[in-house]
Protein backbone atom coordinates (compact mmCIF):
# COMPACT_ATOMS: atom_id res chain seq x y z
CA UNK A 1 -51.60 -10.85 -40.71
CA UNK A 2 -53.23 -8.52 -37.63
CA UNK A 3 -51.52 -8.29 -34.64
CA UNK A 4 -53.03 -8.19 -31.78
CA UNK A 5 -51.27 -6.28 -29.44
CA UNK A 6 -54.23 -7.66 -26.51
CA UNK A 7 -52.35 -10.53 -26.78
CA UNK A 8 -49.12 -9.96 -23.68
CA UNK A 9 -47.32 -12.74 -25.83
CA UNK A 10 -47.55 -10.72 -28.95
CA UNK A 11 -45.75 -7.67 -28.43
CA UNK A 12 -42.85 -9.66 -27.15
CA UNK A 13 -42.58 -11.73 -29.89
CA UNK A 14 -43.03 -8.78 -32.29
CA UNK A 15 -40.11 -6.75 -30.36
CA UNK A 16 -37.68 -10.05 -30.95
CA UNK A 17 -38.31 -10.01 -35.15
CA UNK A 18 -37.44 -6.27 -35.05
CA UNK A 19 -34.56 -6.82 -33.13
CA UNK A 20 -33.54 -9.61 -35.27
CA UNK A 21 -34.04 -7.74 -38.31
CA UNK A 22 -32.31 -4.51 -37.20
CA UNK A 23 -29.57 -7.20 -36.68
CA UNK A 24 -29.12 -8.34 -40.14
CA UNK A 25 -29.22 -4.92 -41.68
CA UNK A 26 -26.63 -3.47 -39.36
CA UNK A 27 -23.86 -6.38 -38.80
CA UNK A 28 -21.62 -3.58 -37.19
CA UNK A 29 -24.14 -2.65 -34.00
CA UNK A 30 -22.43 -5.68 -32.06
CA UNK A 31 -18.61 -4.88 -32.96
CA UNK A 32 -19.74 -1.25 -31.87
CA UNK A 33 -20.80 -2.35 -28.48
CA UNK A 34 -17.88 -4.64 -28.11
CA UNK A 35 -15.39 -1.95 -29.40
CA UNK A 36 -16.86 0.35 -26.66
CA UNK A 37 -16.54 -2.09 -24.04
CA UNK A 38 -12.96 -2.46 -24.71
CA UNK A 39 -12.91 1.30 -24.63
CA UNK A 40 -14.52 1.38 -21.43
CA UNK A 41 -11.65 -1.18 -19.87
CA UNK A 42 -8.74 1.43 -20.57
CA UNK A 43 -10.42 4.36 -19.09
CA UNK A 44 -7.90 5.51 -16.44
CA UNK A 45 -8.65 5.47 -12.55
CA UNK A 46 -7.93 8.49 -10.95
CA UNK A 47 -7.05 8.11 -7.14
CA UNK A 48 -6.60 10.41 -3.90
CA UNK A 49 -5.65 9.86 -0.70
CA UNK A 50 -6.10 13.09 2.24
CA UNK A 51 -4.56 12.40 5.48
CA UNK A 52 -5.02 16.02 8.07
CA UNK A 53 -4.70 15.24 11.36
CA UNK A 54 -4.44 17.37 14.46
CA UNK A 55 -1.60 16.58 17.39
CA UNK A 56 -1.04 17.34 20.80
CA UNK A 57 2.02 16.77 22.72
CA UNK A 58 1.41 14.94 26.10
CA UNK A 59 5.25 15.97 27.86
CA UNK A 60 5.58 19.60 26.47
CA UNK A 61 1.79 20.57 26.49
CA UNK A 62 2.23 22.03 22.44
CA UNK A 63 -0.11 21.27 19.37
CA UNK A 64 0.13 21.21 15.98
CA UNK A 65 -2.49 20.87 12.68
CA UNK A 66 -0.68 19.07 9.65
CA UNK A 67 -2.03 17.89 6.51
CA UNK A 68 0.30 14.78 6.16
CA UNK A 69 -0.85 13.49 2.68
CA UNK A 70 -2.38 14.64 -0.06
CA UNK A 71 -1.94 11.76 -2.64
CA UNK A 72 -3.18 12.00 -6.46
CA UNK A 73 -2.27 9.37 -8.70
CA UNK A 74 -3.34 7.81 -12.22
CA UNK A 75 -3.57 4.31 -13.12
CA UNK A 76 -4.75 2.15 -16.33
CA UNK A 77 -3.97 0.08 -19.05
CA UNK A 78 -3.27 1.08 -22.54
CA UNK A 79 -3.87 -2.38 -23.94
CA UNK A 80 -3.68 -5.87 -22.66
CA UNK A 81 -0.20 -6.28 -23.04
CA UNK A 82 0.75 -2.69 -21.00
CA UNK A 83 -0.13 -0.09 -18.50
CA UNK A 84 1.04 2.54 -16.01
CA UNK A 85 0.63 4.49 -12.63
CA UNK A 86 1.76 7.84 -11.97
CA UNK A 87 1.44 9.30 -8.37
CA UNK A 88 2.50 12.78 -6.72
CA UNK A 89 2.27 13.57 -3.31
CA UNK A 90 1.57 17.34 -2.97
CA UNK A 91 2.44 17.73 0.79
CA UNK A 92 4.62 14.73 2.19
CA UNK A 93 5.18 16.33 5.41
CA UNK A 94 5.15 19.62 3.66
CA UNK A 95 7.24 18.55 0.93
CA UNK A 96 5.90 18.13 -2.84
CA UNK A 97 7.01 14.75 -4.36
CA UNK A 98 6.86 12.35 -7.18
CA UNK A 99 6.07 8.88 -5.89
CA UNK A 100 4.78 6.28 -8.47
CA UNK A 101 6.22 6.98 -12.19
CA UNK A 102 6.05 3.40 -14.14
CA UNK A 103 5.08 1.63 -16.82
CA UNK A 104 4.23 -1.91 -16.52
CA UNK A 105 4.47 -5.22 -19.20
CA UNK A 106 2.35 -8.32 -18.84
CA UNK A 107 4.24 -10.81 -21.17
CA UNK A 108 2.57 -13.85 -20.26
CA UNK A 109 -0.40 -14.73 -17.27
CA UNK A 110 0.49 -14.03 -13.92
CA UNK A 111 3.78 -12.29 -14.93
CA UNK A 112 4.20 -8.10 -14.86
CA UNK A 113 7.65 -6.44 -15.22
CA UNK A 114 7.44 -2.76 -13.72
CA UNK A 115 10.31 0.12 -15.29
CA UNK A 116 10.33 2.83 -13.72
CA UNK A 117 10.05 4.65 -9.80
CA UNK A 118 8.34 2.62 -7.14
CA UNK A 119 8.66 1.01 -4.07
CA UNK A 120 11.19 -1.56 -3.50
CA UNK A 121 9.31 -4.76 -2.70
CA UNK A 122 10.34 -5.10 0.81
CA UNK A 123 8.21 -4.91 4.18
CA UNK A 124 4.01 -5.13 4.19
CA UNK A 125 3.86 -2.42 6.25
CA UNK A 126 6.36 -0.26 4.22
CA UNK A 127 4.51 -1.13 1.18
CA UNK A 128 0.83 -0.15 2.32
CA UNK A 129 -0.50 3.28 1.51
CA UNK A 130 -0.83 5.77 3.72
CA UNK A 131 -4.77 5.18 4.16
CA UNK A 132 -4.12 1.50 4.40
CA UNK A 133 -1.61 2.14 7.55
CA UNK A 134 -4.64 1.77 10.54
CA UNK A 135 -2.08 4.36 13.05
CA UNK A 136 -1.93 7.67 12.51
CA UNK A 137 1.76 7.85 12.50
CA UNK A 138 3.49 4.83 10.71
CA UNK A 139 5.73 2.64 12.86
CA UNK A 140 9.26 2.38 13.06
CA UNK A 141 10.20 0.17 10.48
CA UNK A 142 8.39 1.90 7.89
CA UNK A 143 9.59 5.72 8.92
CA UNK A 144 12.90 4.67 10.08
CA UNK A 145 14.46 1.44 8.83
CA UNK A 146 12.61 0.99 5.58
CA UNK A 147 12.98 5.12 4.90
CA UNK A 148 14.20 5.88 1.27
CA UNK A 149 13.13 2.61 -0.14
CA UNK A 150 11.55 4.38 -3.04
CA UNK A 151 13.76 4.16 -6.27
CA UNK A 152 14.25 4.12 -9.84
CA UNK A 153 14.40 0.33 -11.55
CA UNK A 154 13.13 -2.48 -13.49
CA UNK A 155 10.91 -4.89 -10.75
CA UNK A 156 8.66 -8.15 -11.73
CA UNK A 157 6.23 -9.77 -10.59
CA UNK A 158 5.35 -13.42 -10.70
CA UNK A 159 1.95 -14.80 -8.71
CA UNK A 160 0.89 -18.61 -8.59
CA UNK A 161 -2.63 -19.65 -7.21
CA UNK A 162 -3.49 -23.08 -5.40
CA UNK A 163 -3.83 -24.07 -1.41
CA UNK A 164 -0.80 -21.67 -0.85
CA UNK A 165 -0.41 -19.59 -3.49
CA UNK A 166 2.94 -17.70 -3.99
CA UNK A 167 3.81 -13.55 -4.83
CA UNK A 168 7.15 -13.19 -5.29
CA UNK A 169 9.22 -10.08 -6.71
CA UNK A 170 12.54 -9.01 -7.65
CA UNK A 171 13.71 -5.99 -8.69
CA UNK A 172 16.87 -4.44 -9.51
CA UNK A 173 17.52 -0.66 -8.95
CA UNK A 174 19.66 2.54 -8.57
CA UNK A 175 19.89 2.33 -5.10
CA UNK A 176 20.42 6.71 -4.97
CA UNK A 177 16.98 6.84 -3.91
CA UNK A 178 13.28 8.83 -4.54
CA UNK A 179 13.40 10.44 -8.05
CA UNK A 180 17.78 10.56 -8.46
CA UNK A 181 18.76 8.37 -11.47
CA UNK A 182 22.42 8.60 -10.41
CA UNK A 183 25.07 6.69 -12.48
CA UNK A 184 26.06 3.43 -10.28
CA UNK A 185 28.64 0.53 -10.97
CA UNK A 186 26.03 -1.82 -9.56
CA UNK A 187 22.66 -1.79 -8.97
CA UNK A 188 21.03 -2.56 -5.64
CA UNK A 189 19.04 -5.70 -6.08
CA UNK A 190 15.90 -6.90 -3.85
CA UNK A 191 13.43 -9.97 -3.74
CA UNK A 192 9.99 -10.86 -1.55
CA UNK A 193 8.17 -13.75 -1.56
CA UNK A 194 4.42 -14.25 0.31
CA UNK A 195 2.96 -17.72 0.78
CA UNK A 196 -0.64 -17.80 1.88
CA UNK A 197 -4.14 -16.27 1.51
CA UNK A 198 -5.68 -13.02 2.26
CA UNK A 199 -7.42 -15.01 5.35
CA UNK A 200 -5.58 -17.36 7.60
CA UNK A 201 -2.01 -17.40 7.93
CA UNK A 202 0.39 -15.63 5.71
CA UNK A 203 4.31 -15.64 5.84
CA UNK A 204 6.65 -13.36 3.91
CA UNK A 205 10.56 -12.71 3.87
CA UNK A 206 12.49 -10.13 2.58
CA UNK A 207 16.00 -9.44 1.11
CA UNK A 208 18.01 -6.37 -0.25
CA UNK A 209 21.92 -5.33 -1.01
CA UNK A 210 22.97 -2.40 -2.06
CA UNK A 211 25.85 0.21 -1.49
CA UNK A 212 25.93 4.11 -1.65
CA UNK A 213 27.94 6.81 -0.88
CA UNK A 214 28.31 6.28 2.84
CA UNK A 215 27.17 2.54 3.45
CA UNK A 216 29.41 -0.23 1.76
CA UNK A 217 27.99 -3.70 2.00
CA UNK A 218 24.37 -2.34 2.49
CA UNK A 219 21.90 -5.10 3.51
CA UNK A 220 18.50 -5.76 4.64
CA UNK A 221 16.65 -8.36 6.05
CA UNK A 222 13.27 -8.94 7.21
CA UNK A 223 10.23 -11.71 8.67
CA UNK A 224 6.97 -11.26 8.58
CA UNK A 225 3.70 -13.32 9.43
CA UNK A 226 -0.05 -12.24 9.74
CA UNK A 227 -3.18 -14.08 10.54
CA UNK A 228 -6.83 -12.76 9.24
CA UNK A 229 -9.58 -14.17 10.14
CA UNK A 230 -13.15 -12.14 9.15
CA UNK A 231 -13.05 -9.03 11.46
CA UNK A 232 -9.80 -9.68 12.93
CA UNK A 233 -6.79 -9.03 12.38
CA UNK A 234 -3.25 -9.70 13.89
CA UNK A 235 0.36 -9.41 11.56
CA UNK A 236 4.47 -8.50 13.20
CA UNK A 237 7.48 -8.18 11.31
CA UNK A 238 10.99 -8.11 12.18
CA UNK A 239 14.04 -6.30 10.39
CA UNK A 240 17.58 -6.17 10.52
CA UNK A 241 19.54 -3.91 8.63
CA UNK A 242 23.67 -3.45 8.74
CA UNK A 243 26.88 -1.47 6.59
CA UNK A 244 30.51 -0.68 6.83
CA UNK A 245 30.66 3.06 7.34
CA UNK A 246 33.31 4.81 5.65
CA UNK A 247 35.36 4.24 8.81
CA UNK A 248 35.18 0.32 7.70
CA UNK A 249 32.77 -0.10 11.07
CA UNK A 250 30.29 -2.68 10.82
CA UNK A 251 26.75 -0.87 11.93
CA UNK A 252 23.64 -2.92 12.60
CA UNK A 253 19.96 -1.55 14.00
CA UNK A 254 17.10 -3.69 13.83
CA UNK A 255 13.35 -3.29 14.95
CA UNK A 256 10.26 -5.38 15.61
CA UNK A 257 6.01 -4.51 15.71
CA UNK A 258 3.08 -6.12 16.62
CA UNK A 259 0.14 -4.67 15.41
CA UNK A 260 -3.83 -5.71 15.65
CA UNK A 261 -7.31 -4.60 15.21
CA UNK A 262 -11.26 -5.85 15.29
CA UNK A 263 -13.40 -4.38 13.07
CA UNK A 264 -17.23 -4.29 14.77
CA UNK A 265 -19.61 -3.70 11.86
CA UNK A 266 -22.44 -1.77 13.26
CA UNK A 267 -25.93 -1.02 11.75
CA UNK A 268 -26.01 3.06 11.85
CA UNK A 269 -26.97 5.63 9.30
CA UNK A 270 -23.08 7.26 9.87
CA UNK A 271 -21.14 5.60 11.38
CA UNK A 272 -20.74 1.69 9.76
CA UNK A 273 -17.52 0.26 11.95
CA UNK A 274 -16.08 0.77 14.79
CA UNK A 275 -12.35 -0.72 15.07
CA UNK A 276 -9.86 -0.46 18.15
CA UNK A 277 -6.24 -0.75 16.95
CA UNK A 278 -3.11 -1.67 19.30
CA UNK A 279 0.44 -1.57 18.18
CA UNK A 280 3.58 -2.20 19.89
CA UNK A 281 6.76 -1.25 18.33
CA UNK A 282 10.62 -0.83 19.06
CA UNK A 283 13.77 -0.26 17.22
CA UNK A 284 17.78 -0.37 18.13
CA UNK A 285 21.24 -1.70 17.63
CA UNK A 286 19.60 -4.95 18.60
CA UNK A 287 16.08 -4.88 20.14
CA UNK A 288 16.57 -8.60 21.69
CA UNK A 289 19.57 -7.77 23.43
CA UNK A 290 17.85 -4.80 24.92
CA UNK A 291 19.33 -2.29 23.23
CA UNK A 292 16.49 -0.59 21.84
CA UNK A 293 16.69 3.41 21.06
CA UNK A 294 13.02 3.75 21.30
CA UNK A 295 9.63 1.69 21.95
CA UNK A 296 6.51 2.48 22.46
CA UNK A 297 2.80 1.28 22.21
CA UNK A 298 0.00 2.68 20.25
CA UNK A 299 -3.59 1.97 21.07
CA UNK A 300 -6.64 3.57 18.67
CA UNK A 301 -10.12 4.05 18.16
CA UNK A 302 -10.90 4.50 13.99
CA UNK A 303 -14.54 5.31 13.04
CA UNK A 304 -15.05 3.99 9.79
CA UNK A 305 -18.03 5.63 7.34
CA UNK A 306 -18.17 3.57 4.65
CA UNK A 307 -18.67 -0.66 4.43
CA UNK A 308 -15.36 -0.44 2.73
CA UNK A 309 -12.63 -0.19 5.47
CA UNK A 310 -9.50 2.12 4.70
CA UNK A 311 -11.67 4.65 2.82
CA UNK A 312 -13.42 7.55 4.95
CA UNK A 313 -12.17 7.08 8.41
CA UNK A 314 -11.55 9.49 11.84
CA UNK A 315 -9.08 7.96 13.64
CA UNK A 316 -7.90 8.93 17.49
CA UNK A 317 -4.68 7.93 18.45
CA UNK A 318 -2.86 7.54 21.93
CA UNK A 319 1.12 7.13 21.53
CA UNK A 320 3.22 6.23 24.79
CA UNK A 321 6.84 6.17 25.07
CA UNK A 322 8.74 3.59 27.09
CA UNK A 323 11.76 4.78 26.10
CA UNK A 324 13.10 7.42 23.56
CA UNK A 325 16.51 8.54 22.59
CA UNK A 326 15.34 11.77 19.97
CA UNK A 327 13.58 14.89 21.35
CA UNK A 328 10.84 13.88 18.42
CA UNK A 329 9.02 10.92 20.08
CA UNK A 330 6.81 12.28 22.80
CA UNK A 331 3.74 11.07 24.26
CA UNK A 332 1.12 12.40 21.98
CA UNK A 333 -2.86 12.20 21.88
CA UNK A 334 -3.83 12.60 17.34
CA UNK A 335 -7.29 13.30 15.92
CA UNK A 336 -6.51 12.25 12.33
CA UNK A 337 -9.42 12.50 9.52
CA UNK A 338 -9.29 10.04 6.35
CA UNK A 339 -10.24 10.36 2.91
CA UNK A 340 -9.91 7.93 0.30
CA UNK A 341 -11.31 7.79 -3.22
């Protein structure tokens, strides 16, 4: 027979029998292309986060530069059944540390079981990255109340889907703190749960005991709820913490934020969003009773250069003190750069 390749439904036709052929006499091409694809799903991401920012202090007319971040981690799978993140930090205010250091188990769907250094599962905005935290200085719950929350334990993970689905966590751990696998009699346990969607309304409470050295009858306690809605964005929390001192004196601080933003998604060859930010935050022996140690409101304007918020960002920050008890919080005007990839 003459083929003729005038004919536009011809050469189609004629390219399908090769194919077809080329199939039969080489049964492996398709496991090939499948085993590569598999291949493919287990490459490791690689991750950075850079955080330099530039300060100026409003009551003592000083300056400083400061690169506050610069995150590397690792993250993948080594089959379906387990994976792992590793993450240093190679100037945490100066300081070089490990952060992230687990391995993670997925027995069944829905389910992972962490072992190994992370954060305890307590407080959104403790939990969020450093390029996910809109302020260029984090608030008070995060640096202050929530500070050394990073430990050494076994954590899982359960997640249920529906009209409100569910995250909750629990984790047992050292409770010696970021990278010190101290021998304890106990561990330090924790739990969060989360009920709602990404958009609309969201709740979340929080929970841990532990005791060290210096603080028997350790405990933590914390609220949260956040509403989403397209370009907005509005969330507070409130946490209370208290211990018996080695004096046997019951201690308790607390603290509270509100914290907002709009994103305004402009059409511009460099700059693609626009979003002012507002915070309010306070913390104290007991912030409803007025006896707050500091408070202070934060209002920002963060230029955003890519579609993807959180990412490549310059953020300018004004910080204003209603009251302060440490020689550390000052007014303070920040030019903070963002990059994320």
């Amino acid at each position: 027979m003459q083929v003729n390749f005038k004919d536009s439904r011809k050469p189609g036709i004629f390219m399908i029998l090769v194919f077809f052929i080329s199939s039969i006499l080489n049964p492996g091409l398709k496991a090939q292309e499948e085993d590569k694809e598999n291949k493919q799903a287990f490459i490791p991401d690689l991750d950075a986060i850079l955080k330099t920012k530039v300060e100026y202090d409003l009551d003592h007319s000083l300056m400083r530069f400061e690169v506050r971040n610069a995150r590397f981690g690792v993250r993948g799978k080594i089959n379906d059944h387990m994976g792992y993140r590793f993450e240093l930090d190679l100037s945490d205010e100066g300081d070089l540390k490990m952060l992230d250091a687990w391995v993670s188990f997925y027995p069944i769907e829905n389910l992972i079981i962490y072992l190994g250094q992370k954060k305890i599962p307590f407080s959104t905005d403790y939990l969020r990255s450093p390029a996910d935290n809109i302020f260029a200085n984090r608030s008070f719950l995060a640096k202050y109340i929530n500070d050394g929350m990073r430990d050494i334990g076994i954590f899982a993970e359960y997640k249920t889907e529906g009209d409100i689905p569910l995250n909750i966590q629990v984790g047992g751990v050292n409770g010696t703190g970021n990278n010190n696998p101290d021998w304890i009699s106990k561990p330090g346990l924790a739990g969060r749960i989360t009920a709602g969607k990404d958009d609309g309304f969201r709740l979340a409470g929080n929970i841990y005991l532990g005791e060290d050295e210096l603080r028997d009858r350790f405990s933590i306690f914390g609220g949260e709820v956040r509403y989403a809605s397209g370009n907005f964005f509005i969330e507070s929390e409130y946490i209370t913490r208290g211990w018996t001192d080695t004096l046997s004196t019951r201690i308790h601080d607390d603290g509270l934020y509100i914290h907002s933003w709009y994103n305004f998604r402009i059409e511009n060859r460099m700059v693609k969003m626009i979003s002012p930010t507002a915070r309010w935050d306070m913390m104290g022996n007991s912030v409803f009773s007025g006896e707050s140690d500091a408070s202070r409101i934060t209002l920002g304007l963060n230029f955003g250069f890519e579609p993807r918020q959180f990412h490549s960002e310059i953020r300018i920050n004004y910080e204003n003190y209603f009251k302060q008890k440490l020689p550390i919080h000052t007014d303070k005007l920040t030019l903070e750069f963002i990059a994320r990839f």
